[in-house]
N, C-alpha and C. Protein backbone atom coordinates (compact mmCIF):
# COMPACT_ATOMS: atom_id res chain seq x y z
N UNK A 1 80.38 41.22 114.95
CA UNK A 1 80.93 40.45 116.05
C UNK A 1 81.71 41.38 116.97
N UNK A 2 81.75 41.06 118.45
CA UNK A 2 82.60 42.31 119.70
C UNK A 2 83.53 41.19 119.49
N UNK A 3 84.89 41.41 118.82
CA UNK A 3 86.07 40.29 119.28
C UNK A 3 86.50 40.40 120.83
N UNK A 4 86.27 41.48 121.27
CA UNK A 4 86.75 42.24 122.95
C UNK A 4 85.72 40.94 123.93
N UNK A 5 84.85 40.84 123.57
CA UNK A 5 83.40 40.45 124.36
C UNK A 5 83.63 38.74 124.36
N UNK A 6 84.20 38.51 122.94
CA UNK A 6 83.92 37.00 122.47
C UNK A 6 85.94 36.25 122.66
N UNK A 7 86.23 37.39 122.76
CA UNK A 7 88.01 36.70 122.90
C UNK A 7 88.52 37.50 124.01
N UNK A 8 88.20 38.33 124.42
CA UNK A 8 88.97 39.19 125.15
C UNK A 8 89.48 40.57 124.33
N UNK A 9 90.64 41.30 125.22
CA UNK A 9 91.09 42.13 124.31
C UNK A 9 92.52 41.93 124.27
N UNK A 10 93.48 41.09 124.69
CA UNK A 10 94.51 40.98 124.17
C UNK A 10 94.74 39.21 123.12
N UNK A 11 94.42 40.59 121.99
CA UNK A 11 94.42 39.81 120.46
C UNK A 11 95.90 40.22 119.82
N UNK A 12 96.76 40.22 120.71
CA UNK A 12 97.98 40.68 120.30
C UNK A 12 98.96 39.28 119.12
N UNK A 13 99.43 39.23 118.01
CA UNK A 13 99.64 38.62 117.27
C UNK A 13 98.75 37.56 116.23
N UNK A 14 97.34 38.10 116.94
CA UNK A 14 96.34 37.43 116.00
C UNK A 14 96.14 37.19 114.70
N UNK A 15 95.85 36.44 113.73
CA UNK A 15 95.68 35.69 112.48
C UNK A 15 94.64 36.58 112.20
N UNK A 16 94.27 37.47 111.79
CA UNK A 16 92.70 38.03 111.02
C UNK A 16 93.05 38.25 109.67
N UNK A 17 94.23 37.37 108.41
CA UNK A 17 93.89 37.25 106.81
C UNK A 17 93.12 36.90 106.59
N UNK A 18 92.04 37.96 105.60
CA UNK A 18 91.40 37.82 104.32
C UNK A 18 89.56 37.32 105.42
N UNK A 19 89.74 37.89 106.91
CA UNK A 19 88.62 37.91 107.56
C UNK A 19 87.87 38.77 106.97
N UNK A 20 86.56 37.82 107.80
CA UNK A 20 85.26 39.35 106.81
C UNK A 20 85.22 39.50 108.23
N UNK A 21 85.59 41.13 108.75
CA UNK A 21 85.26 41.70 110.16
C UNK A 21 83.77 42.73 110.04
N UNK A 22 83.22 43.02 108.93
CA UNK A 22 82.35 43.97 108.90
C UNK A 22 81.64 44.11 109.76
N UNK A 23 81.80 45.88 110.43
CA UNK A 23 81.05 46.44 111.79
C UNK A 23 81.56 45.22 112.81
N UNK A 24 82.42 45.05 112.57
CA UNK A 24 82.90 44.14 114.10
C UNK A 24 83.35 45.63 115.02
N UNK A 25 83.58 45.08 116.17
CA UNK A 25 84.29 45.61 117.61
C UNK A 25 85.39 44.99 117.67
N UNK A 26 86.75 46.31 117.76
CA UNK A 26 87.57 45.70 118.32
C UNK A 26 88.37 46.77 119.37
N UNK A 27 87.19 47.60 120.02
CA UNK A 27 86.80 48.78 120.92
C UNK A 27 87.93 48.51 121.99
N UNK A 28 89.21 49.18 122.07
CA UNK A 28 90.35 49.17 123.00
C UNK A 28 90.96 48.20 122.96
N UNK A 29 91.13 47.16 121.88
CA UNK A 29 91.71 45.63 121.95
C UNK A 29 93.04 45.82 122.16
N UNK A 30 93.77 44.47 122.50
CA UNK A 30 95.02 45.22 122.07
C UNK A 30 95.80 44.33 120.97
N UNK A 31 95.88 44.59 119.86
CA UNK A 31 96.49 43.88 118.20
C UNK A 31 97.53 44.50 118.12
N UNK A 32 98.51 44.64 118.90
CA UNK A 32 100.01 44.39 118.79
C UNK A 32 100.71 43.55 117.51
N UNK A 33 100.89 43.63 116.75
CA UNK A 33 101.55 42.67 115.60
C UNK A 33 100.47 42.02 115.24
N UNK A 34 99.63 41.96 115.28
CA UNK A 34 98.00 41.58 114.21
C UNK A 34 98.60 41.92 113.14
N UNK A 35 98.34 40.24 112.69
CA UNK A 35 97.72 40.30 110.62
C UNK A 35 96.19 40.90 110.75
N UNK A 36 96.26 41.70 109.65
CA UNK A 36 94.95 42.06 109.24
C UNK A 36 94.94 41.84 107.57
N UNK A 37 96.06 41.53 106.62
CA UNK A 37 96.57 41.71 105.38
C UNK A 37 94.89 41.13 104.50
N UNK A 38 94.46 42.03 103.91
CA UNK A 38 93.31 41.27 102.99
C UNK A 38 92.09 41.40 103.87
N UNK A 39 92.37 41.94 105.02
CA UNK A 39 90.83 41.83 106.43
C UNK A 39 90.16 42.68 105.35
N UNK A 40 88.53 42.38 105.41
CA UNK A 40 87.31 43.53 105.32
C UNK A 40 86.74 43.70 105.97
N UNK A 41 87.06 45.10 106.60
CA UNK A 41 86.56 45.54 108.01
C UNK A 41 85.92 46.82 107.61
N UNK A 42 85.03 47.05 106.88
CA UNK A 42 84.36 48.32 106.63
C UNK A 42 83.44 48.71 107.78
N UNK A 43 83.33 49.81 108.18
CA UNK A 43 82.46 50.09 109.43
C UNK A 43 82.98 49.67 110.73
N UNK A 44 84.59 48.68 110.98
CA UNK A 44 84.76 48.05 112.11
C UNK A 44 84.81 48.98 113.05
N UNK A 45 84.93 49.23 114.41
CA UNK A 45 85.15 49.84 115.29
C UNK A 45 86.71 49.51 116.05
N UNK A 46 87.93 50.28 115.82
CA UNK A 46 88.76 49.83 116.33
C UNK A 46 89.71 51.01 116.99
N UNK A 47 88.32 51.42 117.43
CA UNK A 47 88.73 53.21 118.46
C UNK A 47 89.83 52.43 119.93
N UNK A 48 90.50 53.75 120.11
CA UNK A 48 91.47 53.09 121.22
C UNK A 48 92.18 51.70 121.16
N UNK A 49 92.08 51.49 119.98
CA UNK A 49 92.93 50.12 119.98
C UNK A 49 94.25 50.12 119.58
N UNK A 50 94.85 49.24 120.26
CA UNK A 50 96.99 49.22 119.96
C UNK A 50 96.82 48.64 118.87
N UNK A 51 96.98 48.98 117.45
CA UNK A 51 97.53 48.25 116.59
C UNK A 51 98.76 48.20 115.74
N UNK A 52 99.74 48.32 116.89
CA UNK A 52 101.21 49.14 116.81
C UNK A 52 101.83 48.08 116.26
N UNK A 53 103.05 47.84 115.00
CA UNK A 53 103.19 46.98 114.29
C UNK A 53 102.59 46.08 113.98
N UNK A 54 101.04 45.94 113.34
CA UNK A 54 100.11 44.98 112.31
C UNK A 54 100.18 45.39 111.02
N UNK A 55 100.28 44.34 110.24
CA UNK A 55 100.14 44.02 108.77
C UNK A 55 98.96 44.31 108.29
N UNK A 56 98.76 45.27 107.81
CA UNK A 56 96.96 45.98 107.44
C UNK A 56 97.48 46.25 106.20
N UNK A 57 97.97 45.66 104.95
CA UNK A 57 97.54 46.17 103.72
C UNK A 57 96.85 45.27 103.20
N UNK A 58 96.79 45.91 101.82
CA UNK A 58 95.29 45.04 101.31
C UNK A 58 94.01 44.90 101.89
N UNK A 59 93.69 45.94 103.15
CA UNK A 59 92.49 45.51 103.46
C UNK A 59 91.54 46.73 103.24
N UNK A 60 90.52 46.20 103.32
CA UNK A 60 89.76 47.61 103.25
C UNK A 60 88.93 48.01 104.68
N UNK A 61 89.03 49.01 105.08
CA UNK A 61 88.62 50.20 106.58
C UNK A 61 87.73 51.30 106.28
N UNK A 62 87.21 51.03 104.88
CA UNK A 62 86.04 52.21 104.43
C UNK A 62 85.02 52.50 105.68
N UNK A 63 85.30 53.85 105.98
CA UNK A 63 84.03 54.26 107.46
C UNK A 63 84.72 53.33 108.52
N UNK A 64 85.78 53.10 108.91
CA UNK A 64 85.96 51.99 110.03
C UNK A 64 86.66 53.49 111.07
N UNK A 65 86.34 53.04 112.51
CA UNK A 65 86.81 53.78 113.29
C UNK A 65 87.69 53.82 114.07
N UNK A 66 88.97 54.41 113.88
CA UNK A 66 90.11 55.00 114.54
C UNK A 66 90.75 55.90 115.37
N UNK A 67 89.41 56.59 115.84
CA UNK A 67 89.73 57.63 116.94
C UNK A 67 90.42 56.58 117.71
N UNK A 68 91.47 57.90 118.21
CA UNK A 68 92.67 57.49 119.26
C UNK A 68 93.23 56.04 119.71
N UNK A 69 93.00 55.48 118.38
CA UNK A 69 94.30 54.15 117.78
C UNK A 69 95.39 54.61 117.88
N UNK A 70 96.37 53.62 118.34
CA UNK A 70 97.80 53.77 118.15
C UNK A 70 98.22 52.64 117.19
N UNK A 71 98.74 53.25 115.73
CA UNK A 71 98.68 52.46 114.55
C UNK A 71 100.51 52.82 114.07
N UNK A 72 101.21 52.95 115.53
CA UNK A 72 102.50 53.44 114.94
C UNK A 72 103.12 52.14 113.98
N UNK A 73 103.99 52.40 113.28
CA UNK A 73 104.90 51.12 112.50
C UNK A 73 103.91 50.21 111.97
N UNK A 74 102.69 50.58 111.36
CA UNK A 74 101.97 49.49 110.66
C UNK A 74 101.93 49.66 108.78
N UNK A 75 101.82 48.94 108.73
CA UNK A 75 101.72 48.67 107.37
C UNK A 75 100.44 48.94 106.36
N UNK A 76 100.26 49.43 105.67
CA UNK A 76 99.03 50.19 105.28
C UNK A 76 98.86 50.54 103.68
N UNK A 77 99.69 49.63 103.45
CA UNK A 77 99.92 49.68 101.81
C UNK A 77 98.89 49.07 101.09
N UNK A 78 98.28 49.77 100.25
CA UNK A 78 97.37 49.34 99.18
C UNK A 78 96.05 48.84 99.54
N UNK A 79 95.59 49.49 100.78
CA UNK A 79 94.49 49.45 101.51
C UNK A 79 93.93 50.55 101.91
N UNK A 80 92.28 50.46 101.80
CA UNK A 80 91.71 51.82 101.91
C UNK A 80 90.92 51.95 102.69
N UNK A 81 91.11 53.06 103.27
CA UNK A 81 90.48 53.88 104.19
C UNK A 81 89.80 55.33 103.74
N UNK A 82 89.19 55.21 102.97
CA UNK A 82 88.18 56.24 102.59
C UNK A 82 87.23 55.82 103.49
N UNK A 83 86.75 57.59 104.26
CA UNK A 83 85.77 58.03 105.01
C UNK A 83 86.21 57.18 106.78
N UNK A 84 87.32 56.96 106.72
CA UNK A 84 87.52 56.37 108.06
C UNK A 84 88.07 57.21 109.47
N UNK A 85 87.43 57.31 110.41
CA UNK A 85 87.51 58.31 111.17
C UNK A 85 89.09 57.67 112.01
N UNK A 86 89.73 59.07 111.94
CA UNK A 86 91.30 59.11 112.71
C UNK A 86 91.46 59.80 113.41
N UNK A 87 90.60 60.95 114.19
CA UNK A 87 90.62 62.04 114.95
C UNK A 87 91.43 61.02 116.44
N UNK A 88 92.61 61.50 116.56
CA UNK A 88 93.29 61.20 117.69
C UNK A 88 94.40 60.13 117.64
N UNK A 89 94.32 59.72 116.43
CA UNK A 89 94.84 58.21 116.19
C UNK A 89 96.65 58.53 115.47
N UNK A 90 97.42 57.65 116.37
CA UNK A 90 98.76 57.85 115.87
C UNK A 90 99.02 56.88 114.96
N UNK A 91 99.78 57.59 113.82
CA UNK A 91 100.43 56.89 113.07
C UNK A 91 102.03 57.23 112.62
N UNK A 92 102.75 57.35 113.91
CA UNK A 92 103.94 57.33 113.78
C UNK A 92 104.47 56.28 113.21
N UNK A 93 105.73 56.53 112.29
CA UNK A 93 106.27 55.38 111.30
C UNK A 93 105.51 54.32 110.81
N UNK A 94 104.34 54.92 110.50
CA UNK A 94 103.46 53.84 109.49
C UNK A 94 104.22 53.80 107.57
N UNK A 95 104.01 52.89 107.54
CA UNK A 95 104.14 52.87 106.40
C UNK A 95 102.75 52.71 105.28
N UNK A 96 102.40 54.28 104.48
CA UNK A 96 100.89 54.04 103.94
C UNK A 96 101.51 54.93 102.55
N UNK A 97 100.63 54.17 101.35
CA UNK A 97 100.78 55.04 100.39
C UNK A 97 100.72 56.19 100.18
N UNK A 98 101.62 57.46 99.59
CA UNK A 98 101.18 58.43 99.31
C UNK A 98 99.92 58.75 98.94
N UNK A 99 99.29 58.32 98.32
CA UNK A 99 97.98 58.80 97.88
C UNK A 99 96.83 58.44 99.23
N UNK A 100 97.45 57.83 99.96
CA UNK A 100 96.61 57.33 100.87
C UNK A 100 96.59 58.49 101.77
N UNK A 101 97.90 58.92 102.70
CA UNK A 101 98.31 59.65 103.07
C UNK A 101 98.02 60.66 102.86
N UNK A 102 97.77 61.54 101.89
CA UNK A 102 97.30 62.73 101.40
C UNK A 102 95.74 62.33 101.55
N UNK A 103 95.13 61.71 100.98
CA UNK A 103 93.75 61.41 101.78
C UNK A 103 93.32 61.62 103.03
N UNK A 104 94.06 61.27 103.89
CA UNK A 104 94.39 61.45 105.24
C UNK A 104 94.29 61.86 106.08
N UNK A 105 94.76 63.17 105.63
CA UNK A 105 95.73 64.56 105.87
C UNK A 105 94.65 65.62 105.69
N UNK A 106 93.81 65.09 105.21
CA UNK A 106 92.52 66.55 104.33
C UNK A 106 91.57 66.63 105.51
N UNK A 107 91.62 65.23 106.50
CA UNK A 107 90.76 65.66 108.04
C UNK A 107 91.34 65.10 109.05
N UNK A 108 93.03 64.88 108.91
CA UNK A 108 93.12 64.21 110.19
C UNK A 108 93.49 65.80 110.94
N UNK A 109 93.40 65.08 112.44
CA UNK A 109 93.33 66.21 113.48
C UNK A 109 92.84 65.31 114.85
N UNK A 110 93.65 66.32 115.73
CA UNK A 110 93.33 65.56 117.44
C UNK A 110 94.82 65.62 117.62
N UNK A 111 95.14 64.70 119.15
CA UNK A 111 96.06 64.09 119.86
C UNK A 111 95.96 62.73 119.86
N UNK A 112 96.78 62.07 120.29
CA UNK A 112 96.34 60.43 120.45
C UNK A 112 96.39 60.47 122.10
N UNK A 113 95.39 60.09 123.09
CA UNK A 113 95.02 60.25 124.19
C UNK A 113 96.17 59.27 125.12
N UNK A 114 96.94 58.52 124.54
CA UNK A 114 98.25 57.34 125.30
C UNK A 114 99.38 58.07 124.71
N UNK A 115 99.64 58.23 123.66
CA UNK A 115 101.18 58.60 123.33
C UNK A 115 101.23 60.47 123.15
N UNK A 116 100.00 60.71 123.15
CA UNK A 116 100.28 62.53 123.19
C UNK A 116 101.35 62.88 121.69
N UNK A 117 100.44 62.00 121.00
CA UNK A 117 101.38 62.35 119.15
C UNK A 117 99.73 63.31 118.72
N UNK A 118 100.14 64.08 117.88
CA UNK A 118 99.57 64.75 117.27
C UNK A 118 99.12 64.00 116.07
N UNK A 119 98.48 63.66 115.56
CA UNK A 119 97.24 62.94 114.35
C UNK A 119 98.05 63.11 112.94
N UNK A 120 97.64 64.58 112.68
CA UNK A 120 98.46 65.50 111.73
C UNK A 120 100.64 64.70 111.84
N UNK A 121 100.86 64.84 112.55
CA UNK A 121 102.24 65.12 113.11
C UNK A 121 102.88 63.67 112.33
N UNK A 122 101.87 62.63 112.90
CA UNK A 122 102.28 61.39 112.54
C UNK A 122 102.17 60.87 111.09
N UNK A 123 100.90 61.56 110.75
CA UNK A 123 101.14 61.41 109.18
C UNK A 123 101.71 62.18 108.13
N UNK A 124 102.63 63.34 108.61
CA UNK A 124 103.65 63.69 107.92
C UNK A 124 102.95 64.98 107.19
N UNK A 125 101.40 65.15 107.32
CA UNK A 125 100.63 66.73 106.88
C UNK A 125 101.46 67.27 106.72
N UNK A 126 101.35 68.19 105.87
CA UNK A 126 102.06 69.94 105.48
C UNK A 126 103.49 69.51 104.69
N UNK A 127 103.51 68.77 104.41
CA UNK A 127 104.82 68.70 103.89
C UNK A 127 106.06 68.52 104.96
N UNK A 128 105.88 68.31 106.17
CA UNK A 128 107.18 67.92 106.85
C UNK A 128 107.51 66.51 106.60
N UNK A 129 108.79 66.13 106.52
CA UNK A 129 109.06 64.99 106.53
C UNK A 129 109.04 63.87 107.40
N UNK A 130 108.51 62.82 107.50
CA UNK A 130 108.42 62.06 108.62
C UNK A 130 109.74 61.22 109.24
N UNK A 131 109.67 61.00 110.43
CA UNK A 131 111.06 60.27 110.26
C UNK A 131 110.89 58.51 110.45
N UNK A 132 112.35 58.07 110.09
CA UNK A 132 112.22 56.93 109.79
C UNK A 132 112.16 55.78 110.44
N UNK A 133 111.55 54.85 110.49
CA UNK A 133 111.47 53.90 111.61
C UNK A 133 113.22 53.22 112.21
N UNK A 134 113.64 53.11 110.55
CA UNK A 134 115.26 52.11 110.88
C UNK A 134 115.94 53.50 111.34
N UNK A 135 115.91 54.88 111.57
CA UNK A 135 116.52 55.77 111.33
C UNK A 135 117.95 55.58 112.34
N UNK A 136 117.69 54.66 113.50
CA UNK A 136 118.75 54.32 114.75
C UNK A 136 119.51 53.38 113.84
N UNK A 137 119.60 53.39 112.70
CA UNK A 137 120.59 52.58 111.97
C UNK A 137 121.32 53.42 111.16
N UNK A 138 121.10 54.36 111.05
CA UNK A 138 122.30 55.55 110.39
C UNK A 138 121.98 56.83 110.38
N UNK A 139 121.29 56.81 111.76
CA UNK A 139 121.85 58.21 113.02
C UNK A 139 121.80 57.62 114.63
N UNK A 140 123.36 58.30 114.60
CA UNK A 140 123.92 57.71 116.05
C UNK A 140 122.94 58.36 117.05
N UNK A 141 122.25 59.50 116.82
CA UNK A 141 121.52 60.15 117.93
C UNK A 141 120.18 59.85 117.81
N UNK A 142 119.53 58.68 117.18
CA UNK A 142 118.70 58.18 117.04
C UNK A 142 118.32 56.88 118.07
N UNK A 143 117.36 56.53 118.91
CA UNK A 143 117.20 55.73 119.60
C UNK A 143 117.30 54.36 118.92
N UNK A 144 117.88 53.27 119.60
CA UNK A 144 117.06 51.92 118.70
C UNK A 144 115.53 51.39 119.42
N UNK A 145 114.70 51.13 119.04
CA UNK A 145 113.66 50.79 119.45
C UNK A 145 113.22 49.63 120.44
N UNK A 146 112.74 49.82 121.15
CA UNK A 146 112.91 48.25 121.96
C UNK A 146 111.83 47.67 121.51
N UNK A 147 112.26 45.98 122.04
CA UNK A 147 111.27 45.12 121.88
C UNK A 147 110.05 44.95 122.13
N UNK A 148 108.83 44.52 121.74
CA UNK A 148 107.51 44.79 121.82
C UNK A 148 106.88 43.30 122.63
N UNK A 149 108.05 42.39 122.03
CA UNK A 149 107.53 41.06 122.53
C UNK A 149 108.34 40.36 123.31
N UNK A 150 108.20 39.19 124.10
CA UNK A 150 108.80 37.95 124.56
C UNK A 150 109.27 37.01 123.81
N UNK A 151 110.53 37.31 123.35
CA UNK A 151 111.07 35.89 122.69
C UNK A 151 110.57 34.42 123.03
N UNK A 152 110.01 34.29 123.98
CA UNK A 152 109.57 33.03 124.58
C UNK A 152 107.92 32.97 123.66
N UNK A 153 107.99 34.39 123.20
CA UNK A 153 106.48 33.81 122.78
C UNK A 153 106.81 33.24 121.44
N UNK A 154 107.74 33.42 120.56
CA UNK A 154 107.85 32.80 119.32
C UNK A 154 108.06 31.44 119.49
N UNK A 155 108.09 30.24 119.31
CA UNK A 155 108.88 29.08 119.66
C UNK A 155 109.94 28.69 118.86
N UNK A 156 109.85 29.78 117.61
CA UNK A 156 111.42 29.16 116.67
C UNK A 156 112.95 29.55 117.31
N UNK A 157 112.30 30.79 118.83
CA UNK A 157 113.64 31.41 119.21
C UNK A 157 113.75 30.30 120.73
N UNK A 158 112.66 29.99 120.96
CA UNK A 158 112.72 28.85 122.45
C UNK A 158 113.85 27.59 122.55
N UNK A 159 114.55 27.52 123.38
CA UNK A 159 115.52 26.48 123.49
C UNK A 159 114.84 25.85 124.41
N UNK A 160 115.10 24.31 123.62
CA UNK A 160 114.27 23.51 124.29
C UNK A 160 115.07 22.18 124.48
């Protein structure tokens, strides 16, 4: 399925638990805070796509494509990505298993073509330490992060 073709591409906060996406398109979408938790997306295509804070563990991305994704602050626990292409793709303050991570690391490489992060850089390769997402919570010279969304889009924060 092209979700881009058949929904558009701003799929930003979208529902995709425990979807079967296999070889779907989601070619430049933009999944901003996307559930993906439990998705099977083996083979998906989700090159150039924002999937900057989404819930992606538990799913599986075997062969799914990630060139120059921006996957900063996502979640990536206990989900696999064996053989999944990342050449360009940021993953600043992701959160992914070590063992995953070291998987990773054995071919990631590139830039990410929007944020100009290094591939390598974001997933913490070589042994440097990565830094921490809350880190503006106990270092003063640490930015706090701004908001990604419109409070107006939640309705539990809407006064009505």
């Amino acid at each position: 399925m092209d979700f881009a073709a058949s929904y558009g591409k701003d799929l930003r906060l979208t529902n995709f638990t425990a979807t079967d996406m296999r070889a779907s398109k989601c070619r430049g979408c933009d999944l901003r805070g996307a559930y993906l938790i439990k998705a099977v997306a083996p083979d998906a295509d989700f090159s150039g796509a924002d999937l900057s804070d989404a819930l992606m563990d538990r799913a599986v991305f075997v062969g799914a494509d990630f060139t120059d994704a921006v996957l900063a602050r996502v979640v990536l626990t206990l989900s696999d990505m064996n053989g999944a292409k990342i050449e360009g793709a940021d993953f600043s303050d992701a959160l992914l298993d070590k063992l995953q991570q070291q998987g990773l690391c054995k071919y990631a490489g590139g830039v990410n073509s929007k944020t100009g992060v290094d591939t390598r850089k974001s997933l913490g390769c070589g042994g440097r330490p990565r830094g921490s997402p809350s880190a503006y919570m106990t270092d003063s010279g640490s930015a706090k992060p701004e908001a990604l969304f419109e409070e107006s889009r939640f309705s539990a924060y809407t006064n009505k």
